[in-house]
PDB file of N, CA and C in Angstrom:
ATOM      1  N   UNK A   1       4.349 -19.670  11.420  1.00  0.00           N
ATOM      2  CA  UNK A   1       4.370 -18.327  10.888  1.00  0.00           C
ATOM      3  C   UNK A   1       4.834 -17.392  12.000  1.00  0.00           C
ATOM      4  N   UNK A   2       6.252 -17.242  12.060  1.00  0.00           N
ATOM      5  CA  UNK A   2       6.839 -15.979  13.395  1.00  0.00           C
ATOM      6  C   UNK A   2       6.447 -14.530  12.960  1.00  0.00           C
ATOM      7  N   UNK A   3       5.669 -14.343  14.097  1.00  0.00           N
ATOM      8  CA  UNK A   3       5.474 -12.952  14.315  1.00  0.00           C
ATOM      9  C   UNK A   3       6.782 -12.147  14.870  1.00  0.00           C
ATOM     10  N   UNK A   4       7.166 -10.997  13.550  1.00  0.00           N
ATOM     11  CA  UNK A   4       8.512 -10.378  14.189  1.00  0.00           C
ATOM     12  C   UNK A   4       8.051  -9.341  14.895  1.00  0.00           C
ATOM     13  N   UNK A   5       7.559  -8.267  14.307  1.00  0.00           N
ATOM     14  CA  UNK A   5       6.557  -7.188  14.975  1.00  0.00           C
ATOM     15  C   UNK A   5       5.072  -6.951  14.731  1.00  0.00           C
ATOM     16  N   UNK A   6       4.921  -5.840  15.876  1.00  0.00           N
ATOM     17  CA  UNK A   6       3.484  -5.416  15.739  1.00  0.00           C
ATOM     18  C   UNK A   6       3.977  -4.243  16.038  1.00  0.00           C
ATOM     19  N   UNK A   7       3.456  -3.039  15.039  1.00  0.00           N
ATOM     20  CA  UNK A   7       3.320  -1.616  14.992  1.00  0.00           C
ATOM     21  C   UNK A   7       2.036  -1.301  14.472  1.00  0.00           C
ATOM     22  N   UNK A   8       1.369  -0.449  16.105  1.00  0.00           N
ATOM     23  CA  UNK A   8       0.088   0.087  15.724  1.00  0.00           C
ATOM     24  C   UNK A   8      -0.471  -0.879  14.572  1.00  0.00           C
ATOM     25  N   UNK A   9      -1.143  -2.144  15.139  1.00  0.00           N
ATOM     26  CA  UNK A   9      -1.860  -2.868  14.210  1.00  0.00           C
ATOM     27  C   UNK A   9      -1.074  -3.628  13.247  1.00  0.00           C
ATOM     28  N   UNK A  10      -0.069  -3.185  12.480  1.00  0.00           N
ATOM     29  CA  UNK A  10       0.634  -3.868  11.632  1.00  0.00           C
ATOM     30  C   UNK A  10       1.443  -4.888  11.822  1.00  0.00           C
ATOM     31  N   UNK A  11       1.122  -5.773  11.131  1.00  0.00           N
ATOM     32  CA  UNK A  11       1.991  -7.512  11.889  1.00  0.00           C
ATOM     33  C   UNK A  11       3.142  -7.674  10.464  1.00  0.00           C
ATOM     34  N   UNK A  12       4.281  -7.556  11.238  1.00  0.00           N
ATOM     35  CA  UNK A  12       5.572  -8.087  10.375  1.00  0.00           C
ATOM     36  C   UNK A  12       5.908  -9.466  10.502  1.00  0.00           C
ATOM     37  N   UNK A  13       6.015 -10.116   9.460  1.00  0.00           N
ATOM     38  CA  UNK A  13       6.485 -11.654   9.759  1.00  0.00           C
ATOM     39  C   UNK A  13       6.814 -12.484   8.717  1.00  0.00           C
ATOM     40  N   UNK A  14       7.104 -13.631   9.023  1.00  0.00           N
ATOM     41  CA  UNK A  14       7.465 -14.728   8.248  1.00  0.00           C
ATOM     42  C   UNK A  14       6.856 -15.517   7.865  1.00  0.00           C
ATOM     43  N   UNK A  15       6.389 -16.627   6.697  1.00  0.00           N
ATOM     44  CA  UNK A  15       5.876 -17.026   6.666  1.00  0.00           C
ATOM     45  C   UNK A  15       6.552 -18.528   7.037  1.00  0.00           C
ATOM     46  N   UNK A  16       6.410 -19.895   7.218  1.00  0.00           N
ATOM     47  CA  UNK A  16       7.268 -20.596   7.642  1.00  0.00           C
ATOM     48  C   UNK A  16       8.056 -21.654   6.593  1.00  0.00           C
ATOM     49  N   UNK A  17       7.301 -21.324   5.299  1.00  0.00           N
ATOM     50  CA  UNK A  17       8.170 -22.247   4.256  1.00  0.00           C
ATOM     51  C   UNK A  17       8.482 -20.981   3.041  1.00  0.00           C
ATOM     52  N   UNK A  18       9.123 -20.188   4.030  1.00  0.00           N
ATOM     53  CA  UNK A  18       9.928 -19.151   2.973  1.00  0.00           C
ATOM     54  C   UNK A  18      10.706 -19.471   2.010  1.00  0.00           C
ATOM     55  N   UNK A  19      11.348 -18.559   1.361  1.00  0.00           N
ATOM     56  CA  UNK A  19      12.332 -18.970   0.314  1.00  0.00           C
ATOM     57  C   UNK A  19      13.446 -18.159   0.205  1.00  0.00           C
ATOM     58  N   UNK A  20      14.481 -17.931  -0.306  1.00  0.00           N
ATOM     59  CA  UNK A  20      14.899 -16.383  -0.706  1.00  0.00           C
ATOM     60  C   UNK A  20      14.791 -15.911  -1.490  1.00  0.00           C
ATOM     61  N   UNK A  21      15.303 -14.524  -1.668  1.00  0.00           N
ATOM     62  CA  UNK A  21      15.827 -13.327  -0.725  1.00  0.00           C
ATOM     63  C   UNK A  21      15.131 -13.526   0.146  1.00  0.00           C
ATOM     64  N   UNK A  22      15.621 -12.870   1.389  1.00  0.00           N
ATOM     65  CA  UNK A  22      15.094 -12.655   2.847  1.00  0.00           C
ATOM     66  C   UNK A  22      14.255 -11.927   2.556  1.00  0.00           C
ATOM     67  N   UNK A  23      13.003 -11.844   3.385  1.00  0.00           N
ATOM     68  CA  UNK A  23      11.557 -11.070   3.023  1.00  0.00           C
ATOM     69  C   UNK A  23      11.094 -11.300   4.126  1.00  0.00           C
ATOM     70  N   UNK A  24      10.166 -10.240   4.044  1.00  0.00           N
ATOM     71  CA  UNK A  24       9.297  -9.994   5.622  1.00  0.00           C
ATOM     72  C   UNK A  24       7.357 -10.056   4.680  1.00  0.00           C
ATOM     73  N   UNK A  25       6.366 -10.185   5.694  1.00  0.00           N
ATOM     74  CA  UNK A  25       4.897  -9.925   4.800  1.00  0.00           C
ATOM     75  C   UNK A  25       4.705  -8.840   6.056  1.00  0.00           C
ATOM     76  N   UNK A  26       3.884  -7.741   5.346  1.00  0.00           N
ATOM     77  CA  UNK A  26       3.577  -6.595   6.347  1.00  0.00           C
ATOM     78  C   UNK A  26       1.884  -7.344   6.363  1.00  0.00           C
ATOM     79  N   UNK A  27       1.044  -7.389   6.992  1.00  0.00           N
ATOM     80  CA  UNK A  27      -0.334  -7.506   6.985  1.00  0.00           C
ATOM     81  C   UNK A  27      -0.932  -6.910   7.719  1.00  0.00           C
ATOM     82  N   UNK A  28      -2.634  -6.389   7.524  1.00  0.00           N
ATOM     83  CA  UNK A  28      -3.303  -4.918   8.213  1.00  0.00           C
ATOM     84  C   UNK A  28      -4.192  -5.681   7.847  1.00  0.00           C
ATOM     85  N   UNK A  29      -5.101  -6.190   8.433  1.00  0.00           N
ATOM     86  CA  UNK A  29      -6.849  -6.961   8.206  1.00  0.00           C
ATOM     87  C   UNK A  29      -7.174  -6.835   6.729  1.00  0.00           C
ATOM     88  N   UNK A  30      -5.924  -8.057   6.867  1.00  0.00           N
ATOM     89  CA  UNK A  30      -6.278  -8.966   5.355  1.00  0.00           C
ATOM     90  C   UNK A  30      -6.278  -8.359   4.302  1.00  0.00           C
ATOM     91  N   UNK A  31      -4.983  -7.522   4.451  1.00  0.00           N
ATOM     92  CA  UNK A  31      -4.340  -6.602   3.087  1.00  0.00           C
ATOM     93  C   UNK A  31      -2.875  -7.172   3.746  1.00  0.00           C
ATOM     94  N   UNK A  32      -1.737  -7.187   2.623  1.00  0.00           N
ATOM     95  CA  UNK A  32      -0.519  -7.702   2.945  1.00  0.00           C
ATOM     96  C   UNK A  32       0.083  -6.749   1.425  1.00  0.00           C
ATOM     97  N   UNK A  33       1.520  -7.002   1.906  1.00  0.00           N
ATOM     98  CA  UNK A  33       2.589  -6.488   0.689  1.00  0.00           C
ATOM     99  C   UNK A  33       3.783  -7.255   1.281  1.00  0.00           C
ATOM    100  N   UNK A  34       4.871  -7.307   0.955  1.00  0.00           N
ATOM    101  CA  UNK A  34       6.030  -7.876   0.861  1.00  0.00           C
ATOM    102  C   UNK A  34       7.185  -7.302   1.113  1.00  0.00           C
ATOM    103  N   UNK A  35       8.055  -7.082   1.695  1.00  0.00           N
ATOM    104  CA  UNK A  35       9.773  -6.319   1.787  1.00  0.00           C
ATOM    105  C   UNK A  35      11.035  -7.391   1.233  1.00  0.00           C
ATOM    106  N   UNK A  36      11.414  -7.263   0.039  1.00  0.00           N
ATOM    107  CA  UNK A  36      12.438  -8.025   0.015  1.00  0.00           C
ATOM    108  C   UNK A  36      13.476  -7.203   0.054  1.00  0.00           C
ATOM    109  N   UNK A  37      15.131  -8.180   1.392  1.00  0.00           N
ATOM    110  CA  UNK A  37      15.663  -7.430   1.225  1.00  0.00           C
ATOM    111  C   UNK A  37      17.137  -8.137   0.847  1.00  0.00           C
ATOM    112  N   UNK A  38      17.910  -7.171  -0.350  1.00  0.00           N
ATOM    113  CA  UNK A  38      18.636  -7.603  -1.107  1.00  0.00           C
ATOM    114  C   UNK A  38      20.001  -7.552  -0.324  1.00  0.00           C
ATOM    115  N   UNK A  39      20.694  -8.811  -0.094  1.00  0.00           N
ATOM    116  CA  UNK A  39      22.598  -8.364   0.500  1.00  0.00           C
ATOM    117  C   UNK A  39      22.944  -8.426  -0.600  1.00  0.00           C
ATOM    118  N   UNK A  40      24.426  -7.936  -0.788  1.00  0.00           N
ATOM    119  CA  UNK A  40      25.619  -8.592  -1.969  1.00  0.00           C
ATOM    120  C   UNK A  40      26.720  -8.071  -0.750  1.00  0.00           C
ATOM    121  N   UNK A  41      27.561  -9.249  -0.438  1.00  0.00           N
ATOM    122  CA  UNK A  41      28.871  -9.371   0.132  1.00  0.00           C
ATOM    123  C   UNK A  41      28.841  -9.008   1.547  1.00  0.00           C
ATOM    124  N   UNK A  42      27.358  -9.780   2.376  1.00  0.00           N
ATOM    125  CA  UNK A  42      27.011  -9.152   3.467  1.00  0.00           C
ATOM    126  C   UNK A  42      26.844  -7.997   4.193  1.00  0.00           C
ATOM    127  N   UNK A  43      26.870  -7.094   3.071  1.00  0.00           N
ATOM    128  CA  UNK A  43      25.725  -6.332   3.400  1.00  0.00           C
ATOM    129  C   UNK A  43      24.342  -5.915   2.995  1.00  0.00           C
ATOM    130  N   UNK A  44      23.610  -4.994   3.328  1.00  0.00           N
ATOM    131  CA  UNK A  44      21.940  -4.550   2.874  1.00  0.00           C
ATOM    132  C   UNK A  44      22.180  -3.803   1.771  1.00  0.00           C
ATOM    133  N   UNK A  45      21.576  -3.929   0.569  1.00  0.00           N
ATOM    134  CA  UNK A  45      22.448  -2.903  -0.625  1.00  0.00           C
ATOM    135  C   UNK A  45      20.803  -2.497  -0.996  1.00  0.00           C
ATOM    136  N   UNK A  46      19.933  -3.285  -0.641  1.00  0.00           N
ATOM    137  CA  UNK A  46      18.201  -2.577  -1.395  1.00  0.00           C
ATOM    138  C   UNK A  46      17.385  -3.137  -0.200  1.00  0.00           C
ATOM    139  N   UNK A  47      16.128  -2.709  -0.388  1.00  0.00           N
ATOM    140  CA  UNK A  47      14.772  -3.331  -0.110  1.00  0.00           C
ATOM    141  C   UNK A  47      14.084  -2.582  -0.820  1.00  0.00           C
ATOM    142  N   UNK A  48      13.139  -3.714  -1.333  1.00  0.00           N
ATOM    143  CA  UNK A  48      12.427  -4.044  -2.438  1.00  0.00           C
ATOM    144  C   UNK A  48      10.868  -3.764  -1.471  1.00  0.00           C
ATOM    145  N   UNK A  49       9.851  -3.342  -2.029  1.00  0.00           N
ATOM    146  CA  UNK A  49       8.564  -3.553  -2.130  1.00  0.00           C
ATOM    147  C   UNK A  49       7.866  -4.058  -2.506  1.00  0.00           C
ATOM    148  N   UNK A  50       6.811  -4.922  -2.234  1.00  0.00           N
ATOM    149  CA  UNK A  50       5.748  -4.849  -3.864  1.00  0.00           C
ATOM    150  C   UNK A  50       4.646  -5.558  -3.229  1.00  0.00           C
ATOM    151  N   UNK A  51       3.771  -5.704  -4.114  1.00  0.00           N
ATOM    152  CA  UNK A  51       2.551  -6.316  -3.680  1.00  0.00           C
ATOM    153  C   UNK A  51       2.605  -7.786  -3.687  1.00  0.00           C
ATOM    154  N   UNK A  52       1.508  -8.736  -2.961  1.00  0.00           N
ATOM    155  CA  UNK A  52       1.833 -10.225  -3.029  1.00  0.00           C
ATOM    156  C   UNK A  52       0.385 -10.514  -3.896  1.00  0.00           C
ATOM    157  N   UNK A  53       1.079 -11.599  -4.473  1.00  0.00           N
ATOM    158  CA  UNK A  53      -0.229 -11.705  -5.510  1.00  0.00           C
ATOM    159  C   UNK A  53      -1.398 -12.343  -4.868  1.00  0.00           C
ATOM    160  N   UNK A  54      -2.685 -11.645  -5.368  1.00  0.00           N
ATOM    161  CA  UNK A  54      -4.076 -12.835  -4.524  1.00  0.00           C
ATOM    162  C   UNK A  54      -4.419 -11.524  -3.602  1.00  0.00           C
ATOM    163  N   UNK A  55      -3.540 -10.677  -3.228  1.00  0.00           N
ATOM    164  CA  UNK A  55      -3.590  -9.685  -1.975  1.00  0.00           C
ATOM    165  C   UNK A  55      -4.175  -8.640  -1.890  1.00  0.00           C
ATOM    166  N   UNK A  56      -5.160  -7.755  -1.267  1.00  0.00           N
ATOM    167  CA  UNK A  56      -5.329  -6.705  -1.812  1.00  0.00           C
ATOM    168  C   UNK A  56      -4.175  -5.782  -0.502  1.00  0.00           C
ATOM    169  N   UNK A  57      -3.552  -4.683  -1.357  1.00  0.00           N
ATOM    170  CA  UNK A  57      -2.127  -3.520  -1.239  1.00  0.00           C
ATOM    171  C   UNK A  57      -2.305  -3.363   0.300  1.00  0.00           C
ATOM    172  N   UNK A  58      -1.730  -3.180   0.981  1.00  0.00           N
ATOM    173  CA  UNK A  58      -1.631  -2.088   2.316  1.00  0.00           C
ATOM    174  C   UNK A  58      -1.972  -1.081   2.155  1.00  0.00           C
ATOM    175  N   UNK A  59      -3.055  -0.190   2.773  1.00  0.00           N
ATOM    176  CA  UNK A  59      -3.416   0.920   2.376  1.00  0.00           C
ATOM    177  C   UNK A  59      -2.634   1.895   2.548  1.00  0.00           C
ATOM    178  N   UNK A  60      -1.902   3.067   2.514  1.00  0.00           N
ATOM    179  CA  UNK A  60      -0.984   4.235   2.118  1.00  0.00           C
ATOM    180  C   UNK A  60      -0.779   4.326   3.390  1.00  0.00           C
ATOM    181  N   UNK A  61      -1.361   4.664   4.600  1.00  0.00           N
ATOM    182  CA  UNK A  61      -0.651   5.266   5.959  1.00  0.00           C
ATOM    183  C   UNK A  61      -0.107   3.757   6.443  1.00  0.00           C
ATOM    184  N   UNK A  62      -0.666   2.096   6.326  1.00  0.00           N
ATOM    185  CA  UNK A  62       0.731   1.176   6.742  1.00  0.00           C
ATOM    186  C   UNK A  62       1.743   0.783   6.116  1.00  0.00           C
ATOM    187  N   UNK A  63       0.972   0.912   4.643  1.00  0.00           N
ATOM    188  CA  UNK A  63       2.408   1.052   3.515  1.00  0.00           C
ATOM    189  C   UNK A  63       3.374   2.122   3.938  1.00  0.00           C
ATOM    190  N   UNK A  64       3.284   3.392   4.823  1.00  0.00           N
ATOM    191  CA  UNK A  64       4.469   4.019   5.001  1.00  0.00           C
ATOM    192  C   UNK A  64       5.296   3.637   6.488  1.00  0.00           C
ATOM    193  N   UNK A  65       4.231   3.212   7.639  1.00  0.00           N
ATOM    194  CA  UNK A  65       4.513   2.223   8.581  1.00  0.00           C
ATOM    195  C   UNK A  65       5.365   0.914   8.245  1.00  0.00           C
ATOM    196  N   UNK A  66       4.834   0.467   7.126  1.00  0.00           N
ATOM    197  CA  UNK A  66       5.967  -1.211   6.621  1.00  0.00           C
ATOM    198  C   UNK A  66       6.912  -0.485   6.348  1.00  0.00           C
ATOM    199  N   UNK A  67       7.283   0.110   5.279  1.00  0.00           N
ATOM    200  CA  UNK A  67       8.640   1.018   4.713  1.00  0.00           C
ATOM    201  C   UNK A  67       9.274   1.705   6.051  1.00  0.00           C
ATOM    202  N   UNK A  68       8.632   2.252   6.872  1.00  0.00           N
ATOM    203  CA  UNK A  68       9.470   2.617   7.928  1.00  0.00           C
ATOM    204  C   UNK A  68      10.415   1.502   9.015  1.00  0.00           C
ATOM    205  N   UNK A  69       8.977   0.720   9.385  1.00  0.00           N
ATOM    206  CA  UNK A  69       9.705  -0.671  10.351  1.00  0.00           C
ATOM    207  C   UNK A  69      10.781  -1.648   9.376  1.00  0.00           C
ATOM    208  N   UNK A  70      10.471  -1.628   8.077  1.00  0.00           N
ATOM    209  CA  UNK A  70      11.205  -2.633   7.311  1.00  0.00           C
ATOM    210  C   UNK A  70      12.961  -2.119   7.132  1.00  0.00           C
ATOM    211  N   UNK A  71      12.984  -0.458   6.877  1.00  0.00           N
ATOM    212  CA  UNK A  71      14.185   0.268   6.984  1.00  0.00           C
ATOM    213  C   UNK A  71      14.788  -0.050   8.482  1.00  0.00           C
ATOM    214  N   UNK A  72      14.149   0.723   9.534  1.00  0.00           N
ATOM    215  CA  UNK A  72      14.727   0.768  10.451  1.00  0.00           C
ATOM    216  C   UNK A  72      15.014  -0.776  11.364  1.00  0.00           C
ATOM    217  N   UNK A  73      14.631  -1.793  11.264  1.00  0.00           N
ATOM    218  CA  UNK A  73      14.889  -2.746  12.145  1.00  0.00           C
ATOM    219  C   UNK A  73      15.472  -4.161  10.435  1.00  0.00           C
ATOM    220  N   UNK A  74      16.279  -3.683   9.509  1.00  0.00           N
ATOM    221  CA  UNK A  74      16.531  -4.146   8.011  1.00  0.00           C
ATOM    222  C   UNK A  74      17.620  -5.731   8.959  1.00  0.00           C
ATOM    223  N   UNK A  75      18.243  -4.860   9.593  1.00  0.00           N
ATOM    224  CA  UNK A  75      19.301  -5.860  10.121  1.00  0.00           C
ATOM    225  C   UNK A  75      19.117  -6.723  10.850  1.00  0.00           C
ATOM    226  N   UNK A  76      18.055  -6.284  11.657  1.00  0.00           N
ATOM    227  CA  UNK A  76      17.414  -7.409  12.859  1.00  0.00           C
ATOM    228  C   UNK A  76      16.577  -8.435  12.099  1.00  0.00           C
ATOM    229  N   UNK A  77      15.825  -8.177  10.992  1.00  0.00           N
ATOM    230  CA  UNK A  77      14.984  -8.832  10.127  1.00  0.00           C
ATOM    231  C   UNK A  77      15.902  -9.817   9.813  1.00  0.00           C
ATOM    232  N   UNK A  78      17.033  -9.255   9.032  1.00  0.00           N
ATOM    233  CA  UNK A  78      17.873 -10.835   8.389  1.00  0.00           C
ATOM    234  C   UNK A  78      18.453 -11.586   9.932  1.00  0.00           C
ATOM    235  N   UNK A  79      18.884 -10.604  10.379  1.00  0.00           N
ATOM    236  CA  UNK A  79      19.039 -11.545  11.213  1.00  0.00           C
ATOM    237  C   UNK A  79      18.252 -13.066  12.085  1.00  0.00           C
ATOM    238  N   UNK A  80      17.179 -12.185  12.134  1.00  0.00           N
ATOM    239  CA  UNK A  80      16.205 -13.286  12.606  1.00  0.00           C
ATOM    240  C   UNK A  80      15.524 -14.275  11.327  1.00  0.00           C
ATOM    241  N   UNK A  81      15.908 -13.762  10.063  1.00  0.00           N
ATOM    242  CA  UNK A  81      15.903 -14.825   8.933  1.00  0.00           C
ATOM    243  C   UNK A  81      16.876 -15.821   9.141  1.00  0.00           C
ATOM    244  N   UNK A  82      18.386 -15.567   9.704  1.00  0.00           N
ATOM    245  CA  UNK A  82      18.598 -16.534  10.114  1.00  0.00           C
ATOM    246  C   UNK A  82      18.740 -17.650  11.207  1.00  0.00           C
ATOM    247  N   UNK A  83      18.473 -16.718  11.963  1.00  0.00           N
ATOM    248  CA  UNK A  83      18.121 -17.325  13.401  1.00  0.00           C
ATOM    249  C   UNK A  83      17.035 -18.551  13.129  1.00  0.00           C
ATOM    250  N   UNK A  84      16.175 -18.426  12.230  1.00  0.00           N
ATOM    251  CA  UNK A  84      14.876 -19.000  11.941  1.00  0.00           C
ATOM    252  C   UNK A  84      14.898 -20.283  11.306  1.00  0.00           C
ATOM    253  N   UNK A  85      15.611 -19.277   9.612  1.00  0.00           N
ATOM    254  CA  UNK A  85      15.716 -20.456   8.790  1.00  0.00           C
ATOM    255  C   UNK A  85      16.649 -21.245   8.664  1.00  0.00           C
ATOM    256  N   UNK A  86      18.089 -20.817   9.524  1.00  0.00           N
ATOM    257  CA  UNK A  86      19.521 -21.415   8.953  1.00  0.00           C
ATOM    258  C   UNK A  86      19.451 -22.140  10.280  1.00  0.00           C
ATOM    259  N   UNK A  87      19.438 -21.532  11.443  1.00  0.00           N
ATOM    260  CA  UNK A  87      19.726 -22.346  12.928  1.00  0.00           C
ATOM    261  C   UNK A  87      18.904 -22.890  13.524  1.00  0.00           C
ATOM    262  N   UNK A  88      17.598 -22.493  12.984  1.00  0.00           N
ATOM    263  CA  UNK A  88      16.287 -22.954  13.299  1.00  0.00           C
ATOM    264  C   UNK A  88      15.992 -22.566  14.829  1.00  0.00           C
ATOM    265  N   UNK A  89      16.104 -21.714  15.387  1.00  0.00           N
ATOM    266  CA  UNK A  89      15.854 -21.105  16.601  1.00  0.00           C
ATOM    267  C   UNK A  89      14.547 -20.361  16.453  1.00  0.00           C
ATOM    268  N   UNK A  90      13.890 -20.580  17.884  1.00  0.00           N
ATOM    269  CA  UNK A  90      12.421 -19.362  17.888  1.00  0.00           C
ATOM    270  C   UNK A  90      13.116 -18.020  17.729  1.00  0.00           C
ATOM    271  N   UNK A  91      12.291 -17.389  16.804  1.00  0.00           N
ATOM    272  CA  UNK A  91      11.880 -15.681  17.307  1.00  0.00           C
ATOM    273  C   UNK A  91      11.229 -14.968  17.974  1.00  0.00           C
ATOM    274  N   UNK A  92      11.687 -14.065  18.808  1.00  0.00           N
ATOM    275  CA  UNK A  92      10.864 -13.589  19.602  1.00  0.00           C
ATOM    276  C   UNK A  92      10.277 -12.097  19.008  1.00  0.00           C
ATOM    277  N   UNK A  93       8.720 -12.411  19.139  1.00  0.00           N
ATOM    278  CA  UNK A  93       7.955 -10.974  18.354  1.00  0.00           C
ATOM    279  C   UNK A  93       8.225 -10.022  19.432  1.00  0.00           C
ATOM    280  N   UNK A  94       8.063  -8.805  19.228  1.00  0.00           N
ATOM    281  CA  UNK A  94       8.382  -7.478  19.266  1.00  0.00           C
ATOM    282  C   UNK A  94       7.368  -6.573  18.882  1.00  0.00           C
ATOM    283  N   UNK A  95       6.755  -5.600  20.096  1.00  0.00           N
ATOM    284  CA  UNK A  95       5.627  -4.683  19.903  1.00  0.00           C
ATOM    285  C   UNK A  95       6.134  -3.292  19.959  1.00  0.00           C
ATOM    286  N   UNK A  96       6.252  -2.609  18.722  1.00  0.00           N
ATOM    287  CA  UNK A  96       6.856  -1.468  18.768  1.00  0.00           C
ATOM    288  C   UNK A  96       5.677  -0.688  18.895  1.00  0.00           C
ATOM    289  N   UNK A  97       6.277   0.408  20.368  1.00  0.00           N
ATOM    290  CA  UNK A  97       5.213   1.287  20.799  1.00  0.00           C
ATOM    291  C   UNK A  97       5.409   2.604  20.911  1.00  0.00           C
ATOM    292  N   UNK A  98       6.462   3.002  19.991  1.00  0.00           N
ATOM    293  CA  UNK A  98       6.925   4.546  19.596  1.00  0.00           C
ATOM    294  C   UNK A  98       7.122   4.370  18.086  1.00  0.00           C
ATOM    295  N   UNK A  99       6.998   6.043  17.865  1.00  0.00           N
ATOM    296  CA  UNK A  99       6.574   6.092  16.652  1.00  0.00           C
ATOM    297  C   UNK A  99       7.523   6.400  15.813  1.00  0.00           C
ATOM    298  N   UNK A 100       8.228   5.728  14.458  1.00  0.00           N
ATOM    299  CA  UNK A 100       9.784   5.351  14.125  1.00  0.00           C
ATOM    300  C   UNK A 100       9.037   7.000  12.729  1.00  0.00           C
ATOM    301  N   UNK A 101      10.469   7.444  13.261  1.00  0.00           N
ATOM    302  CA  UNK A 101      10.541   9.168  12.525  1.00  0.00           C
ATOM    303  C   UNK A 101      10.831   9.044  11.140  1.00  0.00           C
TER     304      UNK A 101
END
């Protein structure tokens, strides 16, 4: 399970028998939600939200923390989806310690 980031508490990551679309799990002490994010013709055209089932929601101030880290680092995410799943290379996690505007 690669840890991509940590923002203020919030752990972005992978789980290790993913699937697609590329997706990230945001988790906050054992609350989680999901980012899927959609290409068509290599590029980012959506990201998706939603809850994971079994889960209870991210509460409202990391739900706007996930939506922020999931926008701003969208490209590095797939990327390291494939770094992961296609080339099978480690990821290296990442502790973001400023606060994304």
């Amino acid at each position: 399970m690669p840890k991509l980031y940590e923002y203020f508490g919030l752990i972005i990551l992978f789980y290790s028998n993913e699937h697609e679309p590329v997706h990230v799990h945001g988790k906050f002490q054992g609350m989680e939600n999901k980012a899927e994010i959609i290409i068509e013709n290599g590029q980012i055209v959506e990201i998706r939200f939603m809850a994971v089932r079994g889960k209870k929601p991210l509460p409202r101030s990391q739900m706007k923390n996930f939506r922020s880290v999931v926008e701003q680092y969208a490209e590095d995410i797939v990327q390291k989806w494939i770094d992961y799943f296609v080339l099978h290379k480690a990821v290296a996690s990442e502790t973001i310690t400023k606060r994304i505007k």
